[in-house]
C-alpha atoms as a PDB file:
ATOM      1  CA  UNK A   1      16.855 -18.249 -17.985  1.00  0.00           C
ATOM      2  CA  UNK A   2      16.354 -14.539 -19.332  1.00  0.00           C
ATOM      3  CA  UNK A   3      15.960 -14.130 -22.761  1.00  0.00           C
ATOM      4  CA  UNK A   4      17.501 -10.397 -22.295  1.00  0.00           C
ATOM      5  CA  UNK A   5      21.547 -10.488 -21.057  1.00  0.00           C
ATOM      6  CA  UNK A   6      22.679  -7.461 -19.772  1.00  0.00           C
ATOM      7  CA  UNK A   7      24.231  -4.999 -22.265  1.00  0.00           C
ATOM      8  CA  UNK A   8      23.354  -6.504 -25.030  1.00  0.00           C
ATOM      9  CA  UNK A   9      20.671  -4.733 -26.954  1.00  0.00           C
ATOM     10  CA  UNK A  10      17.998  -6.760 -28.835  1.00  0.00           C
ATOM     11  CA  UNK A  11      16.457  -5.391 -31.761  1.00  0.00           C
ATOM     12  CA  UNK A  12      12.548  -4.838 -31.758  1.00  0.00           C
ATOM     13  CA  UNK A  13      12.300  -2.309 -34.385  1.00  0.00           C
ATOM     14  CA  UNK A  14      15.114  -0.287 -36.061  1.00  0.00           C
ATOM     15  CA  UNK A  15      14.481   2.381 -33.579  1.00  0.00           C
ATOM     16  CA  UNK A  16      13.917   0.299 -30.838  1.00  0.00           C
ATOM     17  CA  UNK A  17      15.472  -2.063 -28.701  1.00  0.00           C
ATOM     18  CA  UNK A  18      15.640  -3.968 -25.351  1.00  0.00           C
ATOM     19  CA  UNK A  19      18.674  -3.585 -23.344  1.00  0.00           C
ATOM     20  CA  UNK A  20      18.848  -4.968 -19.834  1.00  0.00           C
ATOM     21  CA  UNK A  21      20.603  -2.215 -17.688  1.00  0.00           C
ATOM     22  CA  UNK A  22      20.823  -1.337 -14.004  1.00  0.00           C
ATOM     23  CA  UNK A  23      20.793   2.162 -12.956  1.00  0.00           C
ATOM     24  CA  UNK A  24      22.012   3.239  -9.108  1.00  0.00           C
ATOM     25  CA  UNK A  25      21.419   6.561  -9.718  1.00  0.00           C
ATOM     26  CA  UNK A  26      18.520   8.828 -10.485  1.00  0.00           C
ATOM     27  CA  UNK A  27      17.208   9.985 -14.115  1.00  0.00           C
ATOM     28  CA  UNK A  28      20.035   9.796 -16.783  1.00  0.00           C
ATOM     29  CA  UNK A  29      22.183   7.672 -14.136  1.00  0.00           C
ATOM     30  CA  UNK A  30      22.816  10.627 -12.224  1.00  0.00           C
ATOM     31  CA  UNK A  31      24.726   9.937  -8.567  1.00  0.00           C
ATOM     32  CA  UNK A  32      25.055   5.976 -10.331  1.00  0.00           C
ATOM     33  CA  UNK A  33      28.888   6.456  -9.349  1.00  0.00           C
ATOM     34  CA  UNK A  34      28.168   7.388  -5.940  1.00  0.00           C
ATOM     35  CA  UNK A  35      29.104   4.546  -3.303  1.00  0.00           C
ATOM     36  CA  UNK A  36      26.090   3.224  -2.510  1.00  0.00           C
ATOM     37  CA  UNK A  37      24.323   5.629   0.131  1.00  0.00           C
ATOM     38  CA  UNK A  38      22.482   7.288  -3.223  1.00  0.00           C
ATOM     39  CA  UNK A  39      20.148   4.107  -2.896  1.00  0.00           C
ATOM     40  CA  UNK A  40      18.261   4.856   0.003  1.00  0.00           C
ATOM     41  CA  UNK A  41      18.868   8.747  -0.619  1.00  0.00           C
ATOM     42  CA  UNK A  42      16.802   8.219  -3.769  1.00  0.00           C
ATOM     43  CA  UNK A  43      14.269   5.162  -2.172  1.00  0.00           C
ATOM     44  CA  UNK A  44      13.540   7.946   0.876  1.00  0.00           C
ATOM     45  CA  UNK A  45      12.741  10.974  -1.510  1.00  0.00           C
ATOM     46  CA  UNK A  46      10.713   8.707  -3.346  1.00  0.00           C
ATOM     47  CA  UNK A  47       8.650   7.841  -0.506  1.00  0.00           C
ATOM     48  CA  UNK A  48       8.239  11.145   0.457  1.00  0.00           C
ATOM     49  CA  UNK A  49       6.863  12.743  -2.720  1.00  0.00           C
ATOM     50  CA  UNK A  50       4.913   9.142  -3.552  1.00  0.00           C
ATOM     51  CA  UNK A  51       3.111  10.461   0.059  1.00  0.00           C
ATOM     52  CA  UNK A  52       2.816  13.809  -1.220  1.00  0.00           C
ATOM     53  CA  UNK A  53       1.289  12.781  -4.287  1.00  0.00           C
ATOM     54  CA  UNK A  54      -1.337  10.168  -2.342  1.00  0.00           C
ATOM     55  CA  UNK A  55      -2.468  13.244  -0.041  1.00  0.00           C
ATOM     56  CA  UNK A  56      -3.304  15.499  -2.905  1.00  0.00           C
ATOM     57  CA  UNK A  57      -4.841  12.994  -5.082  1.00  0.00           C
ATOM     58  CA  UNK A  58      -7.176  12.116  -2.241  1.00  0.00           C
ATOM     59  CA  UNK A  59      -8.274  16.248  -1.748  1.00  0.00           C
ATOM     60  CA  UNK A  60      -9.180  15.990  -5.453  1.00  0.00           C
ATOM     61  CA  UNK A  61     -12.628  16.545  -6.829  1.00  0.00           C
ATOM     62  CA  UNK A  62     -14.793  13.874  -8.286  1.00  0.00           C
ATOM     63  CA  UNK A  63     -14.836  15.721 -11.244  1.00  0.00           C
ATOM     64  CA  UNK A  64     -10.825  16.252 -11.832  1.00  0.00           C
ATOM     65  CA  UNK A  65     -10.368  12.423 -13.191  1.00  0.00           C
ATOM     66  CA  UNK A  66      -7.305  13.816 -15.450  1.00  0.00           C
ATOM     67  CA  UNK A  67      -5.413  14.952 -12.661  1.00  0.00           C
ATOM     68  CA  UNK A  68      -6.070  11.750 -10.763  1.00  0.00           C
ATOM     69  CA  UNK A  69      -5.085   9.811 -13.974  1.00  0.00           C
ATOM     70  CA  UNK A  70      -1.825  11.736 -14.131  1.00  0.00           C
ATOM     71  CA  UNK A  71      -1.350  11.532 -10.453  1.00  0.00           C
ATOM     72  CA  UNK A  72      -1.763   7.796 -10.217  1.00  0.00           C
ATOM     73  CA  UNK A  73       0.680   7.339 -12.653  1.00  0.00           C
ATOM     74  CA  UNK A  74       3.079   8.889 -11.194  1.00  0.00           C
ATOM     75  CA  UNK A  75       2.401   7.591  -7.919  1.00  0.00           C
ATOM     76  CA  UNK A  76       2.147   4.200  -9.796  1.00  0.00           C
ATOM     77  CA  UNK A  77       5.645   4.397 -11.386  1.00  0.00           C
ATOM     78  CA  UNK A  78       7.462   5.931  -8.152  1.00  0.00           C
ATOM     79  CA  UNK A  79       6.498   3.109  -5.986  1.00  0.00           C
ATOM     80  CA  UNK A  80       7.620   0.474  -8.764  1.00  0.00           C
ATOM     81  CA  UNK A  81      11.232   2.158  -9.138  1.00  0.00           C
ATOM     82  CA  UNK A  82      11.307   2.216  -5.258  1.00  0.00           C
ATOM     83  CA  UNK A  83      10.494  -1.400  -5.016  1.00  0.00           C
ATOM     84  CA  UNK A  84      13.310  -1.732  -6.970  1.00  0.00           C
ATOM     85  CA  UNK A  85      16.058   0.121  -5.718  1.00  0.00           C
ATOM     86  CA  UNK A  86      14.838  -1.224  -2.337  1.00  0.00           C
ATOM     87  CA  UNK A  87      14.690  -4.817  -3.437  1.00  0.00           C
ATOM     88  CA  UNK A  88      17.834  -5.084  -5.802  1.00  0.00           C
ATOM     89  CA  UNK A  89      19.571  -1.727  -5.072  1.00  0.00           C
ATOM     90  CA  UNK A  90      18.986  -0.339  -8.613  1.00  0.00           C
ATOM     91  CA  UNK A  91      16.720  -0.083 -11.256  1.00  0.00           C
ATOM     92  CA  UNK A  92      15.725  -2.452 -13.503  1.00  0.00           C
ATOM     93  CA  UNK A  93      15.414  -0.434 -16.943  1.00  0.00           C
ATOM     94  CA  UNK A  94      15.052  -2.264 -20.134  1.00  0.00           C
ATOM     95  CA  UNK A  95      13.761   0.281 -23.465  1.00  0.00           C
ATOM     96  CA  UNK A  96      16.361   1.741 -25.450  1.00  0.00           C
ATOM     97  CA  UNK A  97      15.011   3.953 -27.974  1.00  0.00           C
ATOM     98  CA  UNK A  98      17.292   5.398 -31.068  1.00  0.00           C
ATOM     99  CA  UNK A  99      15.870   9.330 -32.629  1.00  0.00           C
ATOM    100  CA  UNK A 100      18.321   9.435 -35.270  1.00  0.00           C
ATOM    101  CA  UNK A 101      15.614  12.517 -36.106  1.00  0.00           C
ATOM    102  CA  UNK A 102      18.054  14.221 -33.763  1.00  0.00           C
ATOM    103  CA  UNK A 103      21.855  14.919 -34.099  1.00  0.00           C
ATOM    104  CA  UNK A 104      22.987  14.865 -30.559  1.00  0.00           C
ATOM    105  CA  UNK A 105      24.973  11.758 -29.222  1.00  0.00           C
ATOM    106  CA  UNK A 106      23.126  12.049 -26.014  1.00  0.00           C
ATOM    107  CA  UNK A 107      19.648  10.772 -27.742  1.00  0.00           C
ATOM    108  CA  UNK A 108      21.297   7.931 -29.679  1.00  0.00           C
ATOM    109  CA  UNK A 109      20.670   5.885 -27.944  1.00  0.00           C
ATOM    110  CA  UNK A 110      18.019   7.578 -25.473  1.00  0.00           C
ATOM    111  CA  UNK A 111      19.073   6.623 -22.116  1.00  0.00           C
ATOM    112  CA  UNK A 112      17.240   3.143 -21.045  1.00  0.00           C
ATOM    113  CA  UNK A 113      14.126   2.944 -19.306  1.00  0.00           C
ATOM    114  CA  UNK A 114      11.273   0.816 -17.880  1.00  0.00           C
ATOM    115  CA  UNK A 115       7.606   0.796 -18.216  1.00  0.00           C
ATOM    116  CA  UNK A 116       7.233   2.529 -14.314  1.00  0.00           C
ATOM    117  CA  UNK A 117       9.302   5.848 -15.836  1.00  0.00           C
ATOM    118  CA  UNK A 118       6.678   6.022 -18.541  1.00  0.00           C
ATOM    119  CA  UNK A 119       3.877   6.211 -16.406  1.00  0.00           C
ATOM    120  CA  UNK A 120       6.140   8.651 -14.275  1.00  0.00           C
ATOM    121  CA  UNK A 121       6.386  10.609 -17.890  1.00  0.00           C
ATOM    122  CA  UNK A 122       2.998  10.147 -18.917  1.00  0.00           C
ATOM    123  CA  UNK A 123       1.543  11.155 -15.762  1.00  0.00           C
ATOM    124  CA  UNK A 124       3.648  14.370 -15.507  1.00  0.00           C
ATOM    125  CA  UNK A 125       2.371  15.029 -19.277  1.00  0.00           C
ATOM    126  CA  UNK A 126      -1.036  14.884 -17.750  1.00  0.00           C
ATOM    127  CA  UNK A 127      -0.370  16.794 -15.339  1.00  0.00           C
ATOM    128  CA  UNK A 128       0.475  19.594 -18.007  1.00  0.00           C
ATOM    129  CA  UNK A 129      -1.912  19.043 -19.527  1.00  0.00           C
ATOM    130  CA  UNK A 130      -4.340  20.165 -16.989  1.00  0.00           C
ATOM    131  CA  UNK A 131      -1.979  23.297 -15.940  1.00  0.00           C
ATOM    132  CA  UNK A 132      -2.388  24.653 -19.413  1.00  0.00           C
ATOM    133  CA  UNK A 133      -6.301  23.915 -19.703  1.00  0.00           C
ATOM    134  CA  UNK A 134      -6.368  26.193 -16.818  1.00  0.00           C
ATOM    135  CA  UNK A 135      -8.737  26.817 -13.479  1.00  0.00           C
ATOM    136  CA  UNK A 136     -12.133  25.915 -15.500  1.00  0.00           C
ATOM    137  CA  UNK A 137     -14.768  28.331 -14.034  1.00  0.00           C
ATOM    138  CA  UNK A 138     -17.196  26.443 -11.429  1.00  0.00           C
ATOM    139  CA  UNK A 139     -21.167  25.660 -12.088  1.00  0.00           C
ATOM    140  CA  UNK A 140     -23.329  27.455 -10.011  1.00  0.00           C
ATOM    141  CA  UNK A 141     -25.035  25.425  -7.310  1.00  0.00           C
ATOM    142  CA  UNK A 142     -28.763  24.808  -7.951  1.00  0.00           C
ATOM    143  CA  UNK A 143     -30.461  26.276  -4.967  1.00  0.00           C
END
C-alpha cells in the first residue's frame, strides 16, 4: 500500500509537500489534455535529444568534468521520465513546493515534480554555468 494517495498533498515542511500526480504532458502539463498520441510524441523527442546528449558527452575532454556532470544529469533525468511515460503513459511527479516569497498563483503551489526533473534542472544549471565561465584559454603543449 502507498503511503502517498493521489491528490492529496502531505505536509513535509510548511513549504513543502508530497503530492502524488500524473502528468501526460510535457513541463507545466503542457499537451496533458491531448488524447493520448502526446505520449510517444514526448517518449520519441526524448530519445532523440537523450542520444544527442550521449554523443556530445562522449566528444568531451577529460578535463571538462562540469559539463559531463551537467550532461549526465540531464541525460540521467530524460531517460527516467521516458521510462515512465513509456511504462505507465505519464509521469510520475511527486514534490510540490509553495514560494509564498512570490505573489503569482502560478508558483503556489509550484507545479509538481520528481527527483529525474531536478537532475534535468540541475544539469541545465550546470550547463550555464560553464557557458558563462566561458572558452578557458588552452595550456600550451610541452614540446
Amino acid at each position: 500500500m502507498s503511503i502517498l494517495r493521489p491528490y492529496q498533498a502531505l505536509e513535509i515542511l510548511p513549504y513543502l509537500h508530497l503530492t502524488l500526480m500524473f502528468n501526460k504532458g510535457a513541463a507545466f502539463s503542457l499537451l496533458a489534455d491531448a488524447g493520448g498520441w502526446q505520449r510517444w510524441l514526448f517518449a520519441g523527442f526524448a530519445l532523440l535529444v537523450t542520444l544527442a546528449l550521449v554523443i556530445w558527452l562522449l566528444r568531451l575532454q577529460a578535463n571538462e568534468r562540469l559539463l559531463a556532470i551537467g550532461l549526465g544529469l540531464i541525460i540521467g533525468g530524460a531517460v527516467g521520465n521516458l521510462i515512465d511515460r513509456v511504462a505507465f503513459g505519464h509521469v510520475v511527479d511527486f514534490i510540490q513546493v509553495y514560494l509564498p516569497a512570490i505573489p503569482l498563483r502560478l508558483f503556489n503551489p509550484w507545479p509538481a515534480f520528481n527527483i529525474a526533473d531536478s537532475a534535468i534542472s540541475l544539469g541545465v544549471v550546470l550547463l550555464l554555468m560553464e557557458t558563462v565561465r566561458g572558452e578557458r584559454p588552452r595550456q600550451p603543449m610541452d614540446g
